[in-house]
PDB file of N, CA and C in Angstrom:
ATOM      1  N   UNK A   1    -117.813 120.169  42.607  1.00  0.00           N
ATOM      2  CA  UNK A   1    -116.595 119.387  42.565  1.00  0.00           C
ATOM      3  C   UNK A   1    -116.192 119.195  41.108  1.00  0.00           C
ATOM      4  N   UNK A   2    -114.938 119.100  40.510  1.00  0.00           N
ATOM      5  CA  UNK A   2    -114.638 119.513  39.656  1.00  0.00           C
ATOM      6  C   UNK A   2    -113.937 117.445  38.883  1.00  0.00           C
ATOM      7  N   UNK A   3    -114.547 117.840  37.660  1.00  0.00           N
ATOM      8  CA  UNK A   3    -114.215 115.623  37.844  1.00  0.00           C
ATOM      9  C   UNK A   3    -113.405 115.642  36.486  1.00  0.00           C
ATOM     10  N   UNK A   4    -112.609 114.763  36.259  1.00  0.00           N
ATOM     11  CA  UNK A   4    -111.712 114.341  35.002  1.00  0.00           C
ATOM     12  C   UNK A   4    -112.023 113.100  34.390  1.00  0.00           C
ATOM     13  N   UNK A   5    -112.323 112.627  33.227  1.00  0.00           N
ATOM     14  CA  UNK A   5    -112.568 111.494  32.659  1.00  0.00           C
ATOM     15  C   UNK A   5    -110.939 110.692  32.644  1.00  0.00           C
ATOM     16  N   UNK A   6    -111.078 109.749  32.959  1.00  0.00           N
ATOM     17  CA  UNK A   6    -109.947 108.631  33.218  1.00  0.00           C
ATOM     18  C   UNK A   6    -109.714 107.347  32.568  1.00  0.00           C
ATOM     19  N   UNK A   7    -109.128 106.963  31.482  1.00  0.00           N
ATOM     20  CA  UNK A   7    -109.522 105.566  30.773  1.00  0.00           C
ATOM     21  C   UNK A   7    -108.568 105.006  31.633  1.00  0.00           C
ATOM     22  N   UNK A   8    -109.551 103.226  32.099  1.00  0.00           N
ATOM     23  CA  UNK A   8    -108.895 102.440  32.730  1.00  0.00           C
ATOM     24  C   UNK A   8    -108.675 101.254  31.990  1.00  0.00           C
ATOM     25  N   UNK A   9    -107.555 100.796  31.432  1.00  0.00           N
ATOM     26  CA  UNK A   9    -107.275  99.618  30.559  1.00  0.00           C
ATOM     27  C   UNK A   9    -106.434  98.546  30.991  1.00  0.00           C
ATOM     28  N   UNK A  10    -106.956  96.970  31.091  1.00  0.00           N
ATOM     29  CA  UNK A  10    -106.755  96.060  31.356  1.00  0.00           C
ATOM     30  C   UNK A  10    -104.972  95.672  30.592  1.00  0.00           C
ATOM     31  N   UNK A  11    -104.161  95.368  31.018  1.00  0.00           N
ATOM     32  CA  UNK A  11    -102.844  94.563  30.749  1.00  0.00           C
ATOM     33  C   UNK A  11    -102.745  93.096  31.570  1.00  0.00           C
ATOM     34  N   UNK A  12    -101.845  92.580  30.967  1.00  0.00           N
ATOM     35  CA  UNK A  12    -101.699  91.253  31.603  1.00  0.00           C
ATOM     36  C   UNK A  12    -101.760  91.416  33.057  1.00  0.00           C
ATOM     37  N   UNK A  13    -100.850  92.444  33.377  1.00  0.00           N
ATOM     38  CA  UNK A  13    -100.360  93.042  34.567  1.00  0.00           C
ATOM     39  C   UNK A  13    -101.375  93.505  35.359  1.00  0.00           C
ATOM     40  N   UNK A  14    -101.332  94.602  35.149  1.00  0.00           N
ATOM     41  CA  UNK A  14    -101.923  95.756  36.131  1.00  0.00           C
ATOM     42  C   UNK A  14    -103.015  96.113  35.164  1.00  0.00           C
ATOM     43  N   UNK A  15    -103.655  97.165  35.665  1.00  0.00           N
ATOM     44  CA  UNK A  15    -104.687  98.274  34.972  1.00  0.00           C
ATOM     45  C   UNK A  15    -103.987  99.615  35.286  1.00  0.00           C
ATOM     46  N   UNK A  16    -103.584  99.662  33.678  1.00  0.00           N
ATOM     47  CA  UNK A  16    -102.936 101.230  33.202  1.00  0.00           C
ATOM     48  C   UNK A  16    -104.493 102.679  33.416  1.00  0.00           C
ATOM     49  N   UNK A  17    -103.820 103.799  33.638  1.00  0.00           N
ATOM     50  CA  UNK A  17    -105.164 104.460  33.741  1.00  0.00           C
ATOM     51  C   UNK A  17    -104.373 106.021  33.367  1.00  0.00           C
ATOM     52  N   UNK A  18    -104.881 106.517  32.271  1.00  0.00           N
ATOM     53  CA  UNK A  18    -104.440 107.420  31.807  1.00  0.00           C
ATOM     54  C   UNK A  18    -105.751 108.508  31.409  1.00  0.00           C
ATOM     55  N   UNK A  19    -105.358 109.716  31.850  1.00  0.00           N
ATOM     56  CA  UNK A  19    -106.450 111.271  31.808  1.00  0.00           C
ATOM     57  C   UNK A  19    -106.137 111.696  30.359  1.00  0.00           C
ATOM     58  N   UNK A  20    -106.785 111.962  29.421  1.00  0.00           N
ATOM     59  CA  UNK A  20    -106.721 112.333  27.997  1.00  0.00           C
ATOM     60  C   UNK A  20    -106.459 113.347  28.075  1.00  0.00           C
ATOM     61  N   UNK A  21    -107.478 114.196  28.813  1.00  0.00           N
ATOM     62  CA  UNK A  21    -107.074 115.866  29.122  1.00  0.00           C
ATOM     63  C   UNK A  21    -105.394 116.334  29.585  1.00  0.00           C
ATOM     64  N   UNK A  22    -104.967 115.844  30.642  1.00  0.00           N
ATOM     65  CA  UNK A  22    -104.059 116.134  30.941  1.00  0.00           C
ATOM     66  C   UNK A  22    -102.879 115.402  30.627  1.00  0.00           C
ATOM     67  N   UNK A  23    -101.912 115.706  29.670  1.00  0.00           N
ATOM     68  CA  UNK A  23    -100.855 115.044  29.302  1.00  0.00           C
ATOM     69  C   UNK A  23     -99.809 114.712  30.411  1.00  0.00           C
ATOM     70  N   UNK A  24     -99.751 113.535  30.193  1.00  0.00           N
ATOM     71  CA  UNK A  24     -98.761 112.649  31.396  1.00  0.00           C
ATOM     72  C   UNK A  24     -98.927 112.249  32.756  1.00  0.00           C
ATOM     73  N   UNK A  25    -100.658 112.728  32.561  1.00  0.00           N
ATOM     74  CA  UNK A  25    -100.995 112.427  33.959  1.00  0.00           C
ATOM     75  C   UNK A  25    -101.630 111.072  33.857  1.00  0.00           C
ATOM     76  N   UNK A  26    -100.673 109.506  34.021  1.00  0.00           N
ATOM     77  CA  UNK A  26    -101.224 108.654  34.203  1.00  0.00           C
ATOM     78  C   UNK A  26    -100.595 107.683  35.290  1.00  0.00           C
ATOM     79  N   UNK A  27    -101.040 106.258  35.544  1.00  0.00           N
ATOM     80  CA  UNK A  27    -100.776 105.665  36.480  1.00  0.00           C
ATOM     81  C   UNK A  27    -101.128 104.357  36.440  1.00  0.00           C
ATOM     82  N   UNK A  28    -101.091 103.909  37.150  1.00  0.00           N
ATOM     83  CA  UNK A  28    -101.446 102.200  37.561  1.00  0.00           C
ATOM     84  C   UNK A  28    -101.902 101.231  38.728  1.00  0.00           C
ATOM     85  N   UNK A  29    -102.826 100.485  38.444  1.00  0.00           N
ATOM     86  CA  UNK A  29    -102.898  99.743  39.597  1.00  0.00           C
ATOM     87  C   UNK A  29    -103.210  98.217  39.944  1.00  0.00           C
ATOM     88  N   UNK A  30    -102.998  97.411  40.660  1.00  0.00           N
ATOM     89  CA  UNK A  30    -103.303  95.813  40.312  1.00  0.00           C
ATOM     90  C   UNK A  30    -104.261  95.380  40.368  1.00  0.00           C
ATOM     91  N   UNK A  31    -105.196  96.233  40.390  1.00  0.00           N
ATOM     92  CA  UNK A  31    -106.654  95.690  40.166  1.00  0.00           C
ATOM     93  C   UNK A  31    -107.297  97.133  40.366  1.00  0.00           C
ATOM     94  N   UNK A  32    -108.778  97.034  40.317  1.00  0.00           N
ATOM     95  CA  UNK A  32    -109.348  98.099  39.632  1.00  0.00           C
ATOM     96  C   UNK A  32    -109.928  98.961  41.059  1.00  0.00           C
ATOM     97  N   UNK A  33    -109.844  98.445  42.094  1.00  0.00           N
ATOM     98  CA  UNK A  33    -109.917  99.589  43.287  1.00  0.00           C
ATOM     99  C   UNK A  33    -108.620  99.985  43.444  1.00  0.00           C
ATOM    100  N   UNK A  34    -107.732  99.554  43.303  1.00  0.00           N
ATOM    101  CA  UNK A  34    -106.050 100.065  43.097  1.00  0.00           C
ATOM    102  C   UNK A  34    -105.566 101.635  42.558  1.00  0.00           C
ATOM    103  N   UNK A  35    -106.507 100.654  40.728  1.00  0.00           N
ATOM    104  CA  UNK A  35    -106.051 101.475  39.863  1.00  0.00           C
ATOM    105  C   UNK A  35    -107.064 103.075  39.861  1.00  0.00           C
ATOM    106  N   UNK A  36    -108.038 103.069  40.856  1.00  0.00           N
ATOM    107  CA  UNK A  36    -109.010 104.020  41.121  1.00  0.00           C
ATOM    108  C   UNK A  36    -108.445 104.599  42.205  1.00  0.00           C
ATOM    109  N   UNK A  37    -107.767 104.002  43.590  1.00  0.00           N
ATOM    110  CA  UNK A  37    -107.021 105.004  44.300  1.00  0.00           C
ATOM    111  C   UNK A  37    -106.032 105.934  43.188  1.00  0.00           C
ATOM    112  N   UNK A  38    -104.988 104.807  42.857  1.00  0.00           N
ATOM    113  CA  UNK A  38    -103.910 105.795  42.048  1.00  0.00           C
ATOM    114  C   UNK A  38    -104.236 106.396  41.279  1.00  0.00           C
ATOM    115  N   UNK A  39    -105.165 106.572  40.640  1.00  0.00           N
ATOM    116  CA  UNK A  39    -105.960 107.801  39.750  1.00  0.00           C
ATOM    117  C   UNK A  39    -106.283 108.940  40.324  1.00  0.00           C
ATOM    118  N   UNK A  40    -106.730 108.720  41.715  1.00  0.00           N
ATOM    119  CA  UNK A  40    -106.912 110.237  42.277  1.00  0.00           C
ATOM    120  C   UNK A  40    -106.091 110.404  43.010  1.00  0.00           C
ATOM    121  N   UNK A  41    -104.836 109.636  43.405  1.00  0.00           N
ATOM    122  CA  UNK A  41    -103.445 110.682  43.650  1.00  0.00           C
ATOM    123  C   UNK A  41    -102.954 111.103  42.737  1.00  0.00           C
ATOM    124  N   UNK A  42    -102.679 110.779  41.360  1.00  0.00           N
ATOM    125  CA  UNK A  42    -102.277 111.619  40.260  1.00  0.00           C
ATOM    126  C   UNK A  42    -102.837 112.766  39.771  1.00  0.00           C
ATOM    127  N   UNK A  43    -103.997 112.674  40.288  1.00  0.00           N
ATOM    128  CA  UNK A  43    -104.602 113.582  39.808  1.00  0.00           C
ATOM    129  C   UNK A  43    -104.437 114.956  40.451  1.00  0.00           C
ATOM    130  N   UNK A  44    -105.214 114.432  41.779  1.00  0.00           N
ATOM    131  CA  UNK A  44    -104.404 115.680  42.549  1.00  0.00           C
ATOM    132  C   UNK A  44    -103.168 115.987  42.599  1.00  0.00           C
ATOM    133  N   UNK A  45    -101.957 115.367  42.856  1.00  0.00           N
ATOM    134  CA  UNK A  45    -100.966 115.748  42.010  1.00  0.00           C
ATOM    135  C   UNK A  45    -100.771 116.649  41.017  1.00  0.00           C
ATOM    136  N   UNK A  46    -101.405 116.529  40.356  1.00  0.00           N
ATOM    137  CA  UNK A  46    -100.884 117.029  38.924  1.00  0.00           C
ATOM    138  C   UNK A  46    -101.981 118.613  38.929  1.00  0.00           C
ATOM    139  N   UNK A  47    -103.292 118.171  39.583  1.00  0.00           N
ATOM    140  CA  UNK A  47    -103.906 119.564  39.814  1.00  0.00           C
ATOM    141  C   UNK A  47    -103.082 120.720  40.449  1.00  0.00           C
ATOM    142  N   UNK A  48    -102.868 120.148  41.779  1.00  0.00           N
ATOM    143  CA  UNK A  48    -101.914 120.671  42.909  1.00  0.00           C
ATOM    144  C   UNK A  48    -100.650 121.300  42.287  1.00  0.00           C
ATOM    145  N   UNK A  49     -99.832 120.596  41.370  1.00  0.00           N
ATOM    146  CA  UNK A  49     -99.063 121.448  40.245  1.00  0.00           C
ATOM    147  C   UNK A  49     -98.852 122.191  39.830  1.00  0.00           C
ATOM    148  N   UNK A  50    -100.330 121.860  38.947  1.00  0.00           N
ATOM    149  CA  UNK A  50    -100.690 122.975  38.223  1.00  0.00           C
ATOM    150  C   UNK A  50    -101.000 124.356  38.840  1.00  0.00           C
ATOM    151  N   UNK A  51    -101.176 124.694  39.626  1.00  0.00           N
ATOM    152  CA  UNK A  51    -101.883 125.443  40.364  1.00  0.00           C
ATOM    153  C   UNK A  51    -103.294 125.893  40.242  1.00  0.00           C
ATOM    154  N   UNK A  52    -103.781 124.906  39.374  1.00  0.00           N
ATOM    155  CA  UNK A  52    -105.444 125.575  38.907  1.00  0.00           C
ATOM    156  C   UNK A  52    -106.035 124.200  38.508  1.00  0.00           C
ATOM    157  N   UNK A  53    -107.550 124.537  38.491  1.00  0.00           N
ATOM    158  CA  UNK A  53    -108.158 123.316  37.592  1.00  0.00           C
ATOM    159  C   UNK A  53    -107.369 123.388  36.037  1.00  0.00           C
ATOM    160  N   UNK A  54    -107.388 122.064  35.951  1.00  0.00           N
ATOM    161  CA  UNK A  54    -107.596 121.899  33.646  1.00  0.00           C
ATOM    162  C   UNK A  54    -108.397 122.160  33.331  1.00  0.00           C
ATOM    163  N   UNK A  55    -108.655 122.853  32.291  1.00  0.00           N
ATOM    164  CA  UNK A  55    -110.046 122.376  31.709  1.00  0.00           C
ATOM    165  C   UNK A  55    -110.006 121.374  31.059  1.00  0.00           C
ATOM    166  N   UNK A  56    -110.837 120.668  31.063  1.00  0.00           N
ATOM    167  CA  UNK A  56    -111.435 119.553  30.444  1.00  0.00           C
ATOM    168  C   UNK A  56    -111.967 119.878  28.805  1.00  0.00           C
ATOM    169  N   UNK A  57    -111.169 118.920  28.181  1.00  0.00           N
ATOM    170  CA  UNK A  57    -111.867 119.363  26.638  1.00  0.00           C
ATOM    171  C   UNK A  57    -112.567 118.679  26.109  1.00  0.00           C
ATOM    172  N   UNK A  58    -112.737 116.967  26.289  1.00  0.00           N
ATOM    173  CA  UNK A  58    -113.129 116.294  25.588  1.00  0.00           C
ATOM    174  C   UNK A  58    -114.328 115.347  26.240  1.00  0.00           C
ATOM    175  N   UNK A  59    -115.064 115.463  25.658  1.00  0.00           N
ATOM    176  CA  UNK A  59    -116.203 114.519  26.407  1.00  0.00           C
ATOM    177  C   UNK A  59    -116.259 112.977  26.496  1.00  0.00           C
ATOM    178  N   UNK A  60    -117.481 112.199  26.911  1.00  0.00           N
ATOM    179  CA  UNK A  60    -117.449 110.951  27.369  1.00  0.00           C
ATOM    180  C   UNK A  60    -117.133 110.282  25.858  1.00  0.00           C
ATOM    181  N   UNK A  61    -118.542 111.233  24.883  1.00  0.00           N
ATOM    182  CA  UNK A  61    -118.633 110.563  24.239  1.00  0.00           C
ATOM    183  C   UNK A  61    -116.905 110.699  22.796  1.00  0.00           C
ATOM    184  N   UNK A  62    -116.364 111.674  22.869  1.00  0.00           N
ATOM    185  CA  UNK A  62    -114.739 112.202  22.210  1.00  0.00           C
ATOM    186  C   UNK A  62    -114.359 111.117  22.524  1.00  0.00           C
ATOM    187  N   UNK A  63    -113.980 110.782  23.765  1.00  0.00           N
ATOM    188  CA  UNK A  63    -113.187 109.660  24.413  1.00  0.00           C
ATOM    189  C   UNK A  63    -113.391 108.576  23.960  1.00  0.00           C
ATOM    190  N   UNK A  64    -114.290 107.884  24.116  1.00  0.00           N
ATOM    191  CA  UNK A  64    -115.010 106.106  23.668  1.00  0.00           C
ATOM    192  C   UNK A  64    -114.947 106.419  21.942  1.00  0.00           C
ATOM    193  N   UNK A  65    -114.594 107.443  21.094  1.00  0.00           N
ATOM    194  CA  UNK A  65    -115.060 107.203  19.642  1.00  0.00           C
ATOM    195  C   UNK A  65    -113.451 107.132  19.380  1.00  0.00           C
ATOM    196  N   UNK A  66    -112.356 107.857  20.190  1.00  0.00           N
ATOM    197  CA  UNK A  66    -110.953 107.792  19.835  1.00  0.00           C
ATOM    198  C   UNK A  66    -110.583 106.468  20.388  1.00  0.00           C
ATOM    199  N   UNK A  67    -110.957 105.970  20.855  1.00  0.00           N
ATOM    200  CA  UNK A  67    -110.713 104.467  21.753  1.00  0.00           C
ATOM    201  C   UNK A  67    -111.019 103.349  20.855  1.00  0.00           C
ATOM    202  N   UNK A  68    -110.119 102.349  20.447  1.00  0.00           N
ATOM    203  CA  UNK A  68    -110.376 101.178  18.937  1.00  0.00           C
ATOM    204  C   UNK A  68    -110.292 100.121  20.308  1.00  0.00           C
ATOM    205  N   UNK A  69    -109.816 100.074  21.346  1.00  0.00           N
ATOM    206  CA  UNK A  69    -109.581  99.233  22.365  1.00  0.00           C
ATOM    207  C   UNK A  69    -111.164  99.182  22.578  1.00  0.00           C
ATOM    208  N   UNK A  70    -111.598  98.063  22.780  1.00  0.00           N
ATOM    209  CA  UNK A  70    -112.935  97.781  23.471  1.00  0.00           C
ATOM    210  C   UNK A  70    -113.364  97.484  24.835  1.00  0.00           C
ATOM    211  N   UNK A  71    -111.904  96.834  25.185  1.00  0.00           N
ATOM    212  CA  UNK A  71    -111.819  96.412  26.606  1.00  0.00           C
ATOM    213  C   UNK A  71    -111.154  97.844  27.628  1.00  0.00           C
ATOM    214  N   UNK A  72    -111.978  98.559  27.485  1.00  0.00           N
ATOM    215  CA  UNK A  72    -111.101 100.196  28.557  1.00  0.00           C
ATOM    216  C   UNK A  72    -112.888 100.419  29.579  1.00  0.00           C
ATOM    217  N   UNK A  73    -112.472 101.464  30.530  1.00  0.00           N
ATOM    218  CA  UNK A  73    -113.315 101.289  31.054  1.00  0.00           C
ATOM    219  C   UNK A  73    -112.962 103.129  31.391  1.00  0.00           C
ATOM    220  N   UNK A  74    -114.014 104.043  30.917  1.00  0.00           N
ATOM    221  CA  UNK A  74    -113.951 105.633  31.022  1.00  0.00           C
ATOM    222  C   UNK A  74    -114.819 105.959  32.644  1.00  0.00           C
ATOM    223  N   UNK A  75    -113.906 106.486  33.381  1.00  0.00           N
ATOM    224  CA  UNK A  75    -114.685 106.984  34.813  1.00  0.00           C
ATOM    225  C   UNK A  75    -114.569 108.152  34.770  1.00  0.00           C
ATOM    226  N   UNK A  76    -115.091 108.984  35.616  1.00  0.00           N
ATOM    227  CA  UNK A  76    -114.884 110.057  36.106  1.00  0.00           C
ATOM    228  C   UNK A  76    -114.291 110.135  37.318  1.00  0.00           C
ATOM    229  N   UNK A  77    -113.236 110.932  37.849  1.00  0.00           N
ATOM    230  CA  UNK A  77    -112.617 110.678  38.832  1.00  0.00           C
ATOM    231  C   UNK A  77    -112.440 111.776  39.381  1.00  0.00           C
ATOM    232  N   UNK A  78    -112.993 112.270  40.410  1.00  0.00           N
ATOM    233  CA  UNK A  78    -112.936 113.416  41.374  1.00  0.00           C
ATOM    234  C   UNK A  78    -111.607 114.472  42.041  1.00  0.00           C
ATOM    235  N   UNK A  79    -111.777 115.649  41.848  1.00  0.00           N
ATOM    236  CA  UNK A  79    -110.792 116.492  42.585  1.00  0.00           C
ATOM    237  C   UNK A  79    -110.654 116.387  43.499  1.00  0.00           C
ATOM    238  N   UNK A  80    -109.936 116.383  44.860  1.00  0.00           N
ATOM    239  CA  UNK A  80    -110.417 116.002  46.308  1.00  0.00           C
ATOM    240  C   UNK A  80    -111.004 117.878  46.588  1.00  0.00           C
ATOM    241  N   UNK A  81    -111.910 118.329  47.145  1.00  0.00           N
ATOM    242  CA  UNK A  81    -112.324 119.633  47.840  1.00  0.00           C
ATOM    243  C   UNK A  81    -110.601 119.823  48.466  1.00  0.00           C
ATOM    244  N   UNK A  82    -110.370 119.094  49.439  1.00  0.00           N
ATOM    245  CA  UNK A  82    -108.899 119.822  50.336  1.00  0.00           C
ATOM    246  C   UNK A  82    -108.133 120.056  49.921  1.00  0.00           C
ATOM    247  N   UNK A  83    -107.620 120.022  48.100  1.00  0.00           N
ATOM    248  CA  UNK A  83    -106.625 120.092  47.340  1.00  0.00           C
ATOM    249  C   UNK A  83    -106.961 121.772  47.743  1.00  0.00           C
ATOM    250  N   UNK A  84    -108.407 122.057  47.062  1.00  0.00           N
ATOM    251  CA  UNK A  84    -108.089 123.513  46.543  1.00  0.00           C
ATOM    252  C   UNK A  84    -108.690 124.598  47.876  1.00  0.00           C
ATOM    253  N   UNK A  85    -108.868 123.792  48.875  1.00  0.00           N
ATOM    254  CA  UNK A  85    -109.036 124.794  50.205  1.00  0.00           C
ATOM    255  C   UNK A  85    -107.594 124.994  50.767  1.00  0.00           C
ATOM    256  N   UNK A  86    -106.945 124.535  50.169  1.00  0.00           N
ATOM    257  CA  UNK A  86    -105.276 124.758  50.509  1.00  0.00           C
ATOM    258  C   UNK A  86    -104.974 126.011  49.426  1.00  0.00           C
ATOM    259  N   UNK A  87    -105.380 126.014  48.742  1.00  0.00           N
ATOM    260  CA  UNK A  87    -105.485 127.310  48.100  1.00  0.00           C
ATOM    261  C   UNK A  87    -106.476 128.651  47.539  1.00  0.00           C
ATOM    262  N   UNK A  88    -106.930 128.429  48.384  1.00  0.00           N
ATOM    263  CA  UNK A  88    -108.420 129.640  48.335  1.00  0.00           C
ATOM    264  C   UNK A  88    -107.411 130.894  48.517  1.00  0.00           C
ATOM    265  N   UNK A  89    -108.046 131.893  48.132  1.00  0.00           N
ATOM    266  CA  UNK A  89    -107.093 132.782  48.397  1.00  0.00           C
ATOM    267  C   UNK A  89    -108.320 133.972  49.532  1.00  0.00           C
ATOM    268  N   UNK A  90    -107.678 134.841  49.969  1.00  0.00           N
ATOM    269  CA  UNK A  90    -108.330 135.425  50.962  1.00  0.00           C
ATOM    270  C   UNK A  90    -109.618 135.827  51.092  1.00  0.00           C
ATOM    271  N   UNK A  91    -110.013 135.935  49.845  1.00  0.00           N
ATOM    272  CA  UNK A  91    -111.572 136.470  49.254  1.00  0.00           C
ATOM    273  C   UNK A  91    -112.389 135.465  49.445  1.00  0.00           C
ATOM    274  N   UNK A  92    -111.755 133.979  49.677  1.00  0.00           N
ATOM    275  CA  UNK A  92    -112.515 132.903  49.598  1.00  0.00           C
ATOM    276  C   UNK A  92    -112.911 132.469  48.116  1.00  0.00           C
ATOM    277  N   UNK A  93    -112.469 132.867  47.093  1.00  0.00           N
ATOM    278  CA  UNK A  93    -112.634 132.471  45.894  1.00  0.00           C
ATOM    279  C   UNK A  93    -111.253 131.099  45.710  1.00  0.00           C
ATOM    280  N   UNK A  94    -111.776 130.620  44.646  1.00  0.00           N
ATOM    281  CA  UNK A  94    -110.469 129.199  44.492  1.00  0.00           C
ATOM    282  C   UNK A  94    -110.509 130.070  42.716  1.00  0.00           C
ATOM    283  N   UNK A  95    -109.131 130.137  42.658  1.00  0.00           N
ATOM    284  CA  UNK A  95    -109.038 130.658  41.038  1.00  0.00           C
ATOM    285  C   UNK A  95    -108.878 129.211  40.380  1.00  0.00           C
ATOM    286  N   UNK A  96    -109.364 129.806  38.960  1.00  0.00           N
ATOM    287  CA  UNK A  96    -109.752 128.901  38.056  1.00  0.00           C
ATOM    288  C   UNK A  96    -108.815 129.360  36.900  1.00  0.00           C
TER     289      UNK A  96
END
């Protein structure tokens, strides 16, 4: 299964949650099982898009050293499998 690092950051409001890797793929939610659903509809989303995985460039530790915010919270957040069995192609391979 293929996973994306996700910073989740506290506002007055909501919890903003934005993917470093993928530009503009972010979202929101009013509390932090919220903001963890809407993270993996954007995501898939934005996989589903794309038509392929991202690669991923930056690690746990890239992430937390570019981060001056103390209060964020870095997850990993899962591809769903049924995104990309919707696109296997006949060989049974999922392109990458």
């Amino acid at each position: 299964m293929q996973y994306y690092y996700a910073i989740f950051r506290q506002t007055r409001e909501c919890i903003e949650v934005d993917f470093p890797d993928i530009e503009g793929c972010t979202t929101l939610g009013i509390d932090m099982e919220d903001a963890y659903i809407m993270a993996e509809e954007v995501l898939n989303e934005f996989t589903m898009a794309a038509a392929r995985f991202i690669p991923r460039k930056l690690t746990y530790e890239e992430i937390k050293n570019q981060m001056d915010d103390e209060d964020i919270i870095i997850m990993m957040v899962p591809v769903r499998v049924t995104v990309w069995d919707e696109y296997n192609g006949e060989d049974g391979k999922v392109w990458s």
